[in-house]
Protein backbone atom coordinates (compact mmCIF):
# COMPACT_ATOMS: atom_id res chain seq x y z
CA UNK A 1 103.54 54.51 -15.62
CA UNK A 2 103.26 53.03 -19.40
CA UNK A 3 100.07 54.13 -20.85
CA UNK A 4 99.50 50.60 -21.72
CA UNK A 5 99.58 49.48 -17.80
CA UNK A 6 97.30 51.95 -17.28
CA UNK A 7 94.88 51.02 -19.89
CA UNK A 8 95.19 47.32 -18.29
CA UNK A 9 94.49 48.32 -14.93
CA UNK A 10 91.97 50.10 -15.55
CA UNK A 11 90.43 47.27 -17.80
CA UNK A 12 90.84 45.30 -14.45
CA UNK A 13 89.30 47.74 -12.03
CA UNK A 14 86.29 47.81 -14.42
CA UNK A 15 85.97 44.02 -14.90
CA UNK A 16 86.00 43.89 -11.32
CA UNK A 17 83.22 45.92 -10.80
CA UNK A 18 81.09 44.60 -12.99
CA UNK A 19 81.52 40.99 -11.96
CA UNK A 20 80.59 42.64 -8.21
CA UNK A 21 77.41 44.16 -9.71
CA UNK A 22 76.63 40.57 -11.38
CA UNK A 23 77.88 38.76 -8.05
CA UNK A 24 75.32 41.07 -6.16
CA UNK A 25 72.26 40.63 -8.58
CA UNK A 26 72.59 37.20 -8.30
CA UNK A 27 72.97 36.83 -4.73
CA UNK A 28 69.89 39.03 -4.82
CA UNK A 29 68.25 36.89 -7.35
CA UNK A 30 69.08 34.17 -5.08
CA UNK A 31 67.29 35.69 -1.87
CA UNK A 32 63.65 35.78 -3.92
CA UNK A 33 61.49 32.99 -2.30
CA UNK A 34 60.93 30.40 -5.08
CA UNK A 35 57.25 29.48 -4.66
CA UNK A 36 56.22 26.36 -6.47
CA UNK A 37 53.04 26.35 -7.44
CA UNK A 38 51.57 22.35 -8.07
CA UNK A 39 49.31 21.17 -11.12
CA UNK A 40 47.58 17.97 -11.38
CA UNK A 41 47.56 18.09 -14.98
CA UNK A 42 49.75 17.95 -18.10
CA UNK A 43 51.27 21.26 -19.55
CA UNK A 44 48.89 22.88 -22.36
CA UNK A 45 45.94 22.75 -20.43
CA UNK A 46 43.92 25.38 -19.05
CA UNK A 47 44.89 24.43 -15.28
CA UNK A 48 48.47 24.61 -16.66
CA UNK A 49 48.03 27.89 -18.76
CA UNK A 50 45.95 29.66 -16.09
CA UNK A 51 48.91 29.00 -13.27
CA UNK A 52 51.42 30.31 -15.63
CA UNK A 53 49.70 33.34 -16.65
CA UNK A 54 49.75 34.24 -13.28
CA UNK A 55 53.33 33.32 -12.49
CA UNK A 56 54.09 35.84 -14.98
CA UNK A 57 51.79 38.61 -13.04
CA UNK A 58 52.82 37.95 -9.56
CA UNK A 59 53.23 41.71 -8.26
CA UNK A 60 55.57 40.20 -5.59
CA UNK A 61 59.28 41.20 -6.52
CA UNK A 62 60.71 38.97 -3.65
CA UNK A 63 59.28 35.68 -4.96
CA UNK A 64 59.57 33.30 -8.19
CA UNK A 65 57.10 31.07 -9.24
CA UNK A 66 57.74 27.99 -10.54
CA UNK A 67 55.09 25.84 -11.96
CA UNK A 68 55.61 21.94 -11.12
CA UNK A 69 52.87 19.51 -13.46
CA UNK A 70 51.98 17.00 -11.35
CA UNK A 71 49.74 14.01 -13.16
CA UNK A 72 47.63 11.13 -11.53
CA UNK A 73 44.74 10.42 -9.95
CA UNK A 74 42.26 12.72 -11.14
CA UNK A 75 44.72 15.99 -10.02
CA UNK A 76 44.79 14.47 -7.21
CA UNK A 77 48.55 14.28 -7.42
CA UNK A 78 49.37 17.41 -7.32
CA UNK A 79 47.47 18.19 -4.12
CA UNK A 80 49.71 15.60 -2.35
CA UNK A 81 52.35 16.73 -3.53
CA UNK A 82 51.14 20.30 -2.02
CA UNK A 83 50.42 18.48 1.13
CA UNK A 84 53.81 16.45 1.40
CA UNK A 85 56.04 19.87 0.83
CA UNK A 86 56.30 22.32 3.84
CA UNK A 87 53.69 24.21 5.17
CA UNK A 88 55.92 27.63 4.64
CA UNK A 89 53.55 29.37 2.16
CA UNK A 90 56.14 28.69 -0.73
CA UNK A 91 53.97 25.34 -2.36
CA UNK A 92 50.88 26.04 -3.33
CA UNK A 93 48.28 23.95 -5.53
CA UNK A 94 45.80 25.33 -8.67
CA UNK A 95 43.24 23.50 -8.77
CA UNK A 96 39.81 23.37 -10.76
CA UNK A 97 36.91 22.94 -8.42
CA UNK A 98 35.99 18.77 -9.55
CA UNK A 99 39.48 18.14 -8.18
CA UNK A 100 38.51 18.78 -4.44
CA UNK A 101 34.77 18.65 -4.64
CA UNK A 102 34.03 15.17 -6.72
CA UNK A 103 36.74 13.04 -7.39
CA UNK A 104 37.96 12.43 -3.60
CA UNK A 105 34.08 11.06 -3.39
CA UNK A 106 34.50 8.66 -5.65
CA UNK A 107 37.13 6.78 -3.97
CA UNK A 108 36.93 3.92 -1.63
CA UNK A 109 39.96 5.58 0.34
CA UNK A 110 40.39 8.97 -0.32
CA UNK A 111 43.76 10.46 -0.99
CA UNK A 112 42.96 13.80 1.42
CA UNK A 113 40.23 15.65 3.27
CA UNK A 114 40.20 19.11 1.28
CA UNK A 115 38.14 20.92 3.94
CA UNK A 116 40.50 19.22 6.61
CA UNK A 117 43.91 19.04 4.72
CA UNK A 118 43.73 22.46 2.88
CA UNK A 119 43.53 26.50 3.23
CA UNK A 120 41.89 28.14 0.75
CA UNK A 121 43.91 30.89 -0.41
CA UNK A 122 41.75 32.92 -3.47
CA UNK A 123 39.59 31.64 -6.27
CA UNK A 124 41.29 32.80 -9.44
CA UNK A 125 38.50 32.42 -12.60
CA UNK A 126 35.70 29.81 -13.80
CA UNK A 127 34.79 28.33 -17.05
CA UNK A 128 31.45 26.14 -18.26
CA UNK A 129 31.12 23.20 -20.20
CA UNK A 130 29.71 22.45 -23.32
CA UNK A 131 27.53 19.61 -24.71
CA UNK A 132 29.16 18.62 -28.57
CA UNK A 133 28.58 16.87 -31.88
CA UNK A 134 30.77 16.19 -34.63
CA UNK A 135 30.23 18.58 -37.16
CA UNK A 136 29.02 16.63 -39.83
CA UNK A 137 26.37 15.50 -37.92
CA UNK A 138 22.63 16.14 -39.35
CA UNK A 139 21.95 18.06 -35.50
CA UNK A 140 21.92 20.92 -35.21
CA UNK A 141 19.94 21.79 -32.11
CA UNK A 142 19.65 20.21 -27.99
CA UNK A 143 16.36 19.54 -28.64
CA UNK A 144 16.80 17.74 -32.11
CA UNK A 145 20.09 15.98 -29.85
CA UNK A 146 17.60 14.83 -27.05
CA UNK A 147 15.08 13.53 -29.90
CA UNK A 148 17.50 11.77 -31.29
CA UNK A 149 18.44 9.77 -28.60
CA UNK A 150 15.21 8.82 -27.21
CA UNK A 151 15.30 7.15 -30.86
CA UNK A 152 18.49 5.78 -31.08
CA UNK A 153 19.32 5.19 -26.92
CA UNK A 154 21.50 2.16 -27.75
CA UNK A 155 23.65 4.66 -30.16
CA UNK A 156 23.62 7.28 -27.38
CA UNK A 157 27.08 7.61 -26.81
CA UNK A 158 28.94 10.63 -24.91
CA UNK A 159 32.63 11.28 -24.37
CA UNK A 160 34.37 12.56 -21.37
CA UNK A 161 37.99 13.44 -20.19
CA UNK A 162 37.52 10.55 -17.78
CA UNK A 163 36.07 8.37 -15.92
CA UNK A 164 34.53 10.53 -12.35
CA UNK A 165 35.53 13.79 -14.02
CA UNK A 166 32.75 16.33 -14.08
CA UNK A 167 31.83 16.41 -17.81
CA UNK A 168 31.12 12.56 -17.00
CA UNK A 169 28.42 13.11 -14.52
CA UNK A 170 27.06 15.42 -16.64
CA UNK A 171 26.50 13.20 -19.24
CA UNK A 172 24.83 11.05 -16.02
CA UNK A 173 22.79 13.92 -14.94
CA UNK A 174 21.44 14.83 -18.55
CA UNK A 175 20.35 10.88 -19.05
CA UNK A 176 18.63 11.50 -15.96
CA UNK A 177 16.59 14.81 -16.87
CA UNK A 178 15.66 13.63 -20.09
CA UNK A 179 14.48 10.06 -19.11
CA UNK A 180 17.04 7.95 -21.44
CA UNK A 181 20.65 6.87 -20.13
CA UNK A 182 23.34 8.04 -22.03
CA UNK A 183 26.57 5.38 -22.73
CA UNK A 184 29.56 6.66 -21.41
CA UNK A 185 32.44 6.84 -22.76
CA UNK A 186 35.70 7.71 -20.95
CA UNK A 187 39.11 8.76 -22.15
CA UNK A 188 42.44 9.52 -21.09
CA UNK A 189 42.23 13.30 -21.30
CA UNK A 190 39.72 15.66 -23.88
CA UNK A 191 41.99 15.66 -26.61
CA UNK A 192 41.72 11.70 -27.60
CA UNK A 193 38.03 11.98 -27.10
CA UNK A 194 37.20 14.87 -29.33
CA UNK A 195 39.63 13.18 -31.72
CA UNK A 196 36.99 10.45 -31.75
CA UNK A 197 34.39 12.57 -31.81
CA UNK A 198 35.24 14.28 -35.35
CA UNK A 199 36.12 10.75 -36.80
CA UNK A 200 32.65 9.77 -36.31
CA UNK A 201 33.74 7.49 -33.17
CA UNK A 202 31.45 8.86 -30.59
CA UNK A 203 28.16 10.13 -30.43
CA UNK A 204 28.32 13.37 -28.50
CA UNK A 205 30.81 15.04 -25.89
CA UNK A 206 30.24 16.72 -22.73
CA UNK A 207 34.20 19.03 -22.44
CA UNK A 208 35.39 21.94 -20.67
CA UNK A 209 34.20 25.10 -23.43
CA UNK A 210 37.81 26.24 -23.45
CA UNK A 211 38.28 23.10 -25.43
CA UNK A 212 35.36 23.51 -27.68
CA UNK A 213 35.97 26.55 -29.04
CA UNK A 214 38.28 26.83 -32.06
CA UNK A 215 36.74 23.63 -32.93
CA UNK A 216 33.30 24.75 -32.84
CA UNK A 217 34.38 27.73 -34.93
CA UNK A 218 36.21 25.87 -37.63
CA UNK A 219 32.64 23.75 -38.16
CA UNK A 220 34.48 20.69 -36.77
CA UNK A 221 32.28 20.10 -34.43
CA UNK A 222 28.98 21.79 -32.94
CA UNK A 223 28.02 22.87 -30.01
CA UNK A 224 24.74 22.47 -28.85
CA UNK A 225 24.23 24.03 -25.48
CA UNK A 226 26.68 25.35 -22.60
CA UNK A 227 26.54 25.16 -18.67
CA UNK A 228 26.53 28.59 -18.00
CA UNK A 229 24.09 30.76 -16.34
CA UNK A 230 23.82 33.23 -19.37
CA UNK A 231 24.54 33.01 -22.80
CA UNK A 232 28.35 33.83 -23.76
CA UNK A 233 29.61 36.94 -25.47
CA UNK A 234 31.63 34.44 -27.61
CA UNK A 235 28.95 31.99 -28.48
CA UNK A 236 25.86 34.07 -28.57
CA UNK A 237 23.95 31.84 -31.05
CA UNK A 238 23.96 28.62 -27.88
CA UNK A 239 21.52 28.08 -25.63
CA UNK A 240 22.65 27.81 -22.22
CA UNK A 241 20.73 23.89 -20.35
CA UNK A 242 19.20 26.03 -18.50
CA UNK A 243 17.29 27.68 -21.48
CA UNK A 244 16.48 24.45 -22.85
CA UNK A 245 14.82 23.39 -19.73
CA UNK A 246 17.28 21.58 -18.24
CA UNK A 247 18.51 23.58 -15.14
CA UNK A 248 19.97 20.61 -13.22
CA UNK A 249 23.15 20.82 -15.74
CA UNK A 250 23.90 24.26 -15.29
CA UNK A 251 27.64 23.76 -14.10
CA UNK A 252 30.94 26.42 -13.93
CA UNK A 253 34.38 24.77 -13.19
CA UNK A 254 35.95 27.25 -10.54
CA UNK A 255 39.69 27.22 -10.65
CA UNK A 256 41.63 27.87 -6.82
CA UNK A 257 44.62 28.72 -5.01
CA UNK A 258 45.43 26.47 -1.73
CA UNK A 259 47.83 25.75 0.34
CA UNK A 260 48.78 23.16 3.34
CA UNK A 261 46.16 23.90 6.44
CA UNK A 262 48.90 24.19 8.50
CA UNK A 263 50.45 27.83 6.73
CA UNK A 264 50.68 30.36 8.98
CA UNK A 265 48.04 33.09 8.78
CA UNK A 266 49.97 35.83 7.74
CA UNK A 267 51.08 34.00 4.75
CA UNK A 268 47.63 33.24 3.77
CA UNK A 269 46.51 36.94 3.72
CA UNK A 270 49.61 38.07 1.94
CA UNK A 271 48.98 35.26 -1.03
CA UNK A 272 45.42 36.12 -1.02
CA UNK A 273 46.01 39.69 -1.40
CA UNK A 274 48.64 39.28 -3.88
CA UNK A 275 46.23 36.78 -6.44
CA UNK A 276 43.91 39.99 -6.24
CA UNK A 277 46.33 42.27 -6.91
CA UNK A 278 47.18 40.16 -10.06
CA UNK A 279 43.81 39.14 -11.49
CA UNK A 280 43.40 43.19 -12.39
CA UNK A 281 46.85 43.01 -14.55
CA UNK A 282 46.62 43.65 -18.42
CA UNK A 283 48.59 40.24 -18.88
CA UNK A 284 46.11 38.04 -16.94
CA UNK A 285 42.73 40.15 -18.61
CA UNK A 286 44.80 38.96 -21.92
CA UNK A 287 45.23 35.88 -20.76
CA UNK A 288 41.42 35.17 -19.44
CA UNK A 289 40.33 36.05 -23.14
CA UNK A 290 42.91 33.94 -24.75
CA UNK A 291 41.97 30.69 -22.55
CA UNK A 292 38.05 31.59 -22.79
CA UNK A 293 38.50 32.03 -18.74
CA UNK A 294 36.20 34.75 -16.78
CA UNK A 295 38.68 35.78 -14.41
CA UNK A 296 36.79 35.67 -10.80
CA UNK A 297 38.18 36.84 -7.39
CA UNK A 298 36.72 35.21 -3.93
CA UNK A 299 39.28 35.39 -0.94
CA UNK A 300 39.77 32.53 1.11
CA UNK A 301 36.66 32.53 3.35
CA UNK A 302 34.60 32.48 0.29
CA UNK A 303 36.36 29.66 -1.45
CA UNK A 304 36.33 27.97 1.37
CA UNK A 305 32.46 27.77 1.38
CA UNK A 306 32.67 27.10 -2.48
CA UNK A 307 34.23 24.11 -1.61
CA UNK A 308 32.01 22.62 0.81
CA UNK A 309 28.69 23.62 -1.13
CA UNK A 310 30.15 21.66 -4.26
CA UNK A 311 31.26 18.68 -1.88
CA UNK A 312 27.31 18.54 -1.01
CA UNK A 313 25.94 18.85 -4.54
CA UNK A 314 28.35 16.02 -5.93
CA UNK A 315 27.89 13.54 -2.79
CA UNK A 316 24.36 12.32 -4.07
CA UNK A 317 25.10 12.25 -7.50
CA UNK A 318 28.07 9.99 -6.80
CA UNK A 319 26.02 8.20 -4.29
CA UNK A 320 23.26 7.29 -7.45
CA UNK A 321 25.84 6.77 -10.40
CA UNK A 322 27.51 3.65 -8.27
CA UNK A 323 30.90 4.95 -9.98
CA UNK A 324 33.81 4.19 -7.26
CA UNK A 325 37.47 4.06 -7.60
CA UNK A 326 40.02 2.12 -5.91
């Protein structure tokens, strides 16, 4: 035999080989369980960034996750979207907490039951809100803030990401404590109404702190106090409401893994031990700091019970404010 057919059929045994090899990692590629997890919000927000930090963590090698932004209705969108897909443990929704707890409250029809509809699978994290000012406003402090509107109550303005969202009934709940109604004012997201904020537009803004931050720290704006429990490591000089005497606005949005009610159990355990599992990675601790997140585990039972006690403390809020949605 030539040298030269030699070299060539040898060239061709090789080839063939490696498109076998690349035929069999793609069949196995093919054989991972594509799990797609649902967002009722636009990409770039935390929701958004949280459920794709942990797509990149999942410690399951058998499975791909796929994040699918689902807009409308509050977030609402993306949990019937959850609910519509098969109940095979492959479509999940992240959530935050307001999502499930207020805004199906504040409907004349509501879209789902969550405690009915839904299995709680893990709670992944929480964040608090913030109360704001524009930067170059002469406050500096809550209580100069709450002296300043018992002044000026006509000028009292707040922003929120929307009408029924949760930094809107805090806004309601603060007008309450301090005895002078704050004017709402909604927008179509945070983004449009911190815009407005800065410009001089609006008064005040009650946002999610994960917002607030690089803001607050370029002197853009100011925050005045935050809805944690305890102080944060990140904005040490802010009083939390609670400090300030105002406990009833003391507020963390959870963030949750679900699924359809009707996934089999085994499924639920395995996703519930696998969100564990992937809350303790270096890439979602990195993550947690990045977004301003405090990474929180609760297994199903527990977020269960999350849900209902946050169902009860909305229901007579909701029930006062007269807000309802068709």
């Amino acid at each position: 035999m030539k040298p030269s057919h030699f070299k060539r059929r040898q060239l061709l045994s090789v080839t063939a080989s490696l498109l076998a090899s690349l035929s069999g990692l793609a069949h196995a590629q093919d054989q991972r369980a594509i799990r797609r997890v649902f967002v009722g919000f636009p990409p770039g927000g935390t929701a958004d960034n949280l459920g794709r930090a942990l797509a990149n963590q999942a410690p399951d090698a058998k499975s791909v996750y796929v994040i699918e932004n689902k807009s409308g209705a509050a977030g609402q969108l993306a949990a019937l979207a959850t609910l519509q897909a098969p109940a095979d443990g492959n479509h999940l929704l992240l959530t935050p907490s307001s999502v499930l707890t207020l805004a199906p409250q504040l409907y004349k029809t509501p879209l789902f039951n969550p405690q009915r509809d839904l299995q709680p699978l893990a709670c992944l994290g929480d964040h608090s809100f913030a109360l704001a000012v524009s930067g170059r406003s002469a406050i500096n402090s809550l209580a100069e803030y709450i002296a300043w509107v018992k002044s000026h109550p006509t000028l009292a303005t707040f922003a929120s990401p929307g009408l029924g969202s949760a930094p809107h009934f805090l806004g309601v709940q603060m007008g309450r404590d301090i005895g002078t109604a704050l004017t709402h004012v909604p927008y179509r997201g945070v983004a449009p109404g911190l815009q407005d904020l800065m410009a001089g537009q609006v008064m005040s803004s009650f946002s999610p702190l994960p917002t607030l931050l690089d803001l607050h720290q370029s002197g853009r704006i100011r925050i005045l106090a935050v809805t944690s429990a305890t102080r944060l490591s990140s904005l040490p000089e802010v009083p939390t409401f609670a400090q300030a005497g105002l406990p009833n606005l003391q507020l963390v949005e959870w963030y949750g893994l679900f699924a359809s009610a009707k996934t089999p159990a085994t499924a639920v355990a395995s996703l519930s031990a696998d969100i564990q599992k992937s809350l303790k990675t270096p890439g979602m601790l990195d993550a947690a700091k990045r977004l301003e997140v405090n990474l929180r585990y609760e297994d199903a039972a527990t977020l269960g019970k999350m849900v209902a006690q946050d169902q009860e403390r909305w229901k007579g809020l909701v029930a006062q404010s007269g807000v309802q949605l068709d």
